[in-house]
C-alpha atoms as a PDB file:
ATOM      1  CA  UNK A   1     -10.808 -24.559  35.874  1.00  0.00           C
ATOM      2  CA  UNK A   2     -12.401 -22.555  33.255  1.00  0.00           C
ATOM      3  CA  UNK A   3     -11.456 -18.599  32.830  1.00  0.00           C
ATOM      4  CA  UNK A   4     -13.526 -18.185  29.731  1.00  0.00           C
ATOM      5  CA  UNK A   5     -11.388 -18.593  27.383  1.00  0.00           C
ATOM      6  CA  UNK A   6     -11.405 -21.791  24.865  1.00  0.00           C
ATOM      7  CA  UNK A   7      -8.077 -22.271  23.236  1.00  0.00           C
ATOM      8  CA  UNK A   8      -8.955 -24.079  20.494  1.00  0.00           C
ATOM      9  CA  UNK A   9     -11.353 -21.086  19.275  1.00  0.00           C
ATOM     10  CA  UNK A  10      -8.604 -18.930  19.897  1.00  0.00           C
ATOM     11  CA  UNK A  11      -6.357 -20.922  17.743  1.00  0.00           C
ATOM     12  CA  UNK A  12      -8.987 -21.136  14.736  1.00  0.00           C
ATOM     13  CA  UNK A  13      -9.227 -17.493  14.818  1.00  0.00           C
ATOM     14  CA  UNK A  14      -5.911 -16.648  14.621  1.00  0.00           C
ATOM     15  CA  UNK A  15      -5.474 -19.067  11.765  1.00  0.00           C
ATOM     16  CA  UNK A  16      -8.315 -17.425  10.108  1.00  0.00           C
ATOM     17  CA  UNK A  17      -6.696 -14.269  10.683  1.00  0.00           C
ATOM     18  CA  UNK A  18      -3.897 -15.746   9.081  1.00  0.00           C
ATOM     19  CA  UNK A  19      -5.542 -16.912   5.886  1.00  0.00           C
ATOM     20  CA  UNK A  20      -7.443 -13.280   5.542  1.00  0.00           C
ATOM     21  CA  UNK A  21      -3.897 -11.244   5.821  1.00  0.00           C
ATOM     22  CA  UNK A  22      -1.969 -13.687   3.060  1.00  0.00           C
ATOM     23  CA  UNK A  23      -4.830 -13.835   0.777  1.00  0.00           C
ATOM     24  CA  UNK A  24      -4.823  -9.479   1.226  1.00  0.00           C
ATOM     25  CA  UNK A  25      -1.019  -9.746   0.839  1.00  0.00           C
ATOM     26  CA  UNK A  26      -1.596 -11.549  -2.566  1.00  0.00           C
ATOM     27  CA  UNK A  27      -4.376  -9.403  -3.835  1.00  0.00           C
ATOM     28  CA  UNK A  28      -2.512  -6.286  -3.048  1.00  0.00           C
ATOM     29  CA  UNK A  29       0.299  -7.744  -5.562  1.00  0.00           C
ATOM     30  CA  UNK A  30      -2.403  -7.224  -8.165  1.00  0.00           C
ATOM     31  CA  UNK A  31      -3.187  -3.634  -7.087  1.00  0.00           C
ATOM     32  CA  UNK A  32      -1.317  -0.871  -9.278  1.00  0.00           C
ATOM     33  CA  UNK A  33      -1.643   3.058  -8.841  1.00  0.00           C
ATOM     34  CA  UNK A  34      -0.486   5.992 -11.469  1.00  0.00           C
ATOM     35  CA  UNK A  35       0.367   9.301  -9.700  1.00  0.00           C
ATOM     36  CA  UNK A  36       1.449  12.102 -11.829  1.00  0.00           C
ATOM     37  CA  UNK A  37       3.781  15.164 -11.391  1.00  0.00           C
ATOM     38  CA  UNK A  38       3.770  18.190 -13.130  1.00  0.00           C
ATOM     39  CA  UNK A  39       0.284  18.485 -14.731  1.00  0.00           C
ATOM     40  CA  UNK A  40       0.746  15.101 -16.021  1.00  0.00           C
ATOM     41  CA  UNK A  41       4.120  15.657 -17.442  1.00  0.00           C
ATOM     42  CA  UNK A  42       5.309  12.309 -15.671  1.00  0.00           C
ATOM     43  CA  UNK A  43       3.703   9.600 -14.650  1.00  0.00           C
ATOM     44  CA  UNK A  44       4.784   6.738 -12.180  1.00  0.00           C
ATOM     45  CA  UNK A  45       3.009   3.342 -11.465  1.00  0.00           C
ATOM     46  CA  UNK A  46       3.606   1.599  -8.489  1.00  0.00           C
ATOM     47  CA  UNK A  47       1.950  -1.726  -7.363  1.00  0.00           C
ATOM     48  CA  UNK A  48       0.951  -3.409  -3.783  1.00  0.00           C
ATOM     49  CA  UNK A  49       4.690  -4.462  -3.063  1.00  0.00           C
ATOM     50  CA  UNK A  50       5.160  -0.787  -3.160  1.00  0.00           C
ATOM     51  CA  UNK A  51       7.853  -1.527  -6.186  1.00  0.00           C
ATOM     52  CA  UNK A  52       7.906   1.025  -9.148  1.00  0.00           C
ATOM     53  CA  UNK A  53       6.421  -0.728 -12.462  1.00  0.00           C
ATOM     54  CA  UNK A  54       6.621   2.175 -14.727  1.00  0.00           C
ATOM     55  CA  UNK A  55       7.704   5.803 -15.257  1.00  0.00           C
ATOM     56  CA  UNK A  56       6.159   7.986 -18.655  1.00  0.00           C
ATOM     57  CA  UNK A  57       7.706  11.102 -19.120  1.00  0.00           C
ATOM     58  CA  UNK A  58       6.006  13.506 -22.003  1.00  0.00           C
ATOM     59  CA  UNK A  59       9.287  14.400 -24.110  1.00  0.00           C
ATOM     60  CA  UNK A  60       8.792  18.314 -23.618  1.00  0.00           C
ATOM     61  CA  UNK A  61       9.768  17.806 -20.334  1.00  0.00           C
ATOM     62  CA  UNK A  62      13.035  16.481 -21.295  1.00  0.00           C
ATOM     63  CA  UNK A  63      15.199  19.749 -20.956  1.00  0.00           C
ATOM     64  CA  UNK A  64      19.068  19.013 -21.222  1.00  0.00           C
ATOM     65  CA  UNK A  65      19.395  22.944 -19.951  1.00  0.00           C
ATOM     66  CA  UNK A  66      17.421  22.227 -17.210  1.00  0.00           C
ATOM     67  CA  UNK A  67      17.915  18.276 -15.703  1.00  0.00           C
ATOM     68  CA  UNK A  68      17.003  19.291 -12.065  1.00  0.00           C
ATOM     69  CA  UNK A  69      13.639  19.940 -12.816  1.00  0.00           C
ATOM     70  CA  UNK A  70      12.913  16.111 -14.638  1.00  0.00           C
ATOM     71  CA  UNK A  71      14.640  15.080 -11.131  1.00  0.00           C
ATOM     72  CA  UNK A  72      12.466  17.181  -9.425  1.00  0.00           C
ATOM     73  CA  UNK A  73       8.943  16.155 -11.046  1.00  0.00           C
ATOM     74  CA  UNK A  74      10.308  11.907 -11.035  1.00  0.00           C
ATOM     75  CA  UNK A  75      11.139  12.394  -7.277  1.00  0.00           C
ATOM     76  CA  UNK A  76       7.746  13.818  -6.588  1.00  0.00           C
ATOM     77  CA  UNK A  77       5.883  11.655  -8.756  1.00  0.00           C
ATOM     78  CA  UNK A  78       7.616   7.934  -7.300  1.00  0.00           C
ATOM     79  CA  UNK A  79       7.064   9.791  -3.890  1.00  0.00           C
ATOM     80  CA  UNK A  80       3.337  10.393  -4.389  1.00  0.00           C
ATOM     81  CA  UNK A  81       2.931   6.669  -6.288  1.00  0.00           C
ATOM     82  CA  UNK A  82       4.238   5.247  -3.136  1.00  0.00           C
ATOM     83  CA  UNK A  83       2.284   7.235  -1.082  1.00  0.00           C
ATOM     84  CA  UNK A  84      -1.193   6.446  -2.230  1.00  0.00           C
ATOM     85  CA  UNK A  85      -0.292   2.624  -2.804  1.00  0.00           C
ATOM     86  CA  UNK A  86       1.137   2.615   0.851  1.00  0.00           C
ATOM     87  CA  UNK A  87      -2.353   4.162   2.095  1.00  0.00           C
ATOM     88  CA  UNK A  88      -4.414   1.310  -0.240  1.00  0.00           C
ATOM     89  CA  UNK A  89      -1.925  -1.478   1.584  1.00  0.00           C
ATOM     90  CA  UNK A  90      -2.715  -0.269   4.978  1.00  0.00           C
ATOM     91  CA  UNK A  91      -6.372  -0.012   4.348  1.00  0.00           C
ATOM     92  CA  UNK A  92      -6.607  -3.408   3.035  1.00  0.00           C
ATOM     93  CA  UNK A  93      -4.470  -4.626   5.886  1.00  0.00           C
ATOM     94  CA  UNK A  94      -6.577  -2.897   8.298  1.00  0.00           C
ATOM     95  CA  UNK A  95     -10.067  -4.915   6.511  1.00  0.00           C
ATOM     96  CA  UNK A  96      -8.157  -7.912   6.668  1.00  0.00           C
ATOM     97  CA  UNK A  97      -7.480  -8.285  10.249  1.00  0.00           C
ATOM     98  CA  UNK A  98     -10.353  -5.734  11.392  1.00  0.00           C
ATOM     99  CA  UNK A  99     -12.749  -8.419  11.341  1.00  0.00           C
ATOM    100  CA  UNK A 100     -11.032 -10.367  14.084  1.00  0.00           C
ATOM    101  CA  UNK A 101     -10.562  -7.287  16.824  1.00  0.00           C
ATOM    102  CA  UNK A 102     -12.497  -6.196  19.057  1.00  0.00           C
ATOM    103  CA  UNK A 103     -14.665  -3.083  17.969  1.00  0.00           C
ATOM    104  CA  UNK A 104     -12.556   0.286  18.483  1.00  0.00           C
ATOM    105  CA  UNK A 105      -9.371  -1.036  18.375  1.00  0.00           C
ATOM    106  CA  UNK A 106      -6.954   0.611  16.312  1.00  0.00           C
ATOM    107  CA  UNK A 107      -3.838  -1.091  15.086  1.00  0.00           C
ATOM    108  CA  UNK A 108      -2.484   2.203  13.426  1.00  0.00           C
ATOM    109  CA  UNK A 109       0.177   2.263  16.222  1.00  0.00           C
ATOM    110  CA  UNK A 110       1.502  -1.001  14.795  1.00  0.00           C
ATOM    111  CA  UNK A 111       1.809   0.089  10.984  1.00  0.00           C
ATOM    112  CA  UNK A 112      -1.447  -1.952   9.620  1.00  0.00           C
END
């Protein structure tokens, strides 16, 4: 009783699919952005593990009058680091287990 479906091709994609979506989890621990805030006045890296790595501030920024506004600019600038390595994550993601869907389907719904 056949229904079309062999199992054991099944299986060897899913293993495949496996193998693609560690070996994009590992290269995205290699990936790193920069965003800035302020005109460049601070900079934040951020890499694939969506962990910050490092945070520049340019010293005339640095106003002990005024410490909201270096809160301000390092709160915008982790936020937008994040942002854009979040968006390379799911795109890699997404061209890691694309190649094993069906054409059209969109996994967006489940976060890759």
């Amino acid at each position: 009783m056949s229904d079309g479906v062999n199992m054991a091709d099944m299986f060897g994609k899913m293993m495949d699919m496996q193998r693609k979506m560690a070996e994009a989890q590992e290269a995205l621990a290699q990936v790193t952005v920069t965003a800035e805030a302020g005109g460049g006045m601070v900079k934040v890296t951020a890499n694939g593990q969506q962990r910050i790595t490092a945070v520049k501030i340019e010293p005339q920024v640095i106003d002990p009058d005024d410490p909201e506004m270096l809160e301000d600019l390092l709160i915008a600038g982790v936020n937008k680091a994040l942002e854009e390595v979040a968006g390379v994550a799911k795109d890699q993601m997404s061209k890691a287990a694309g190649s094993f869907l069906p054409p059209g389907m969109d996994l967006s719904g489940l976060g890759l």
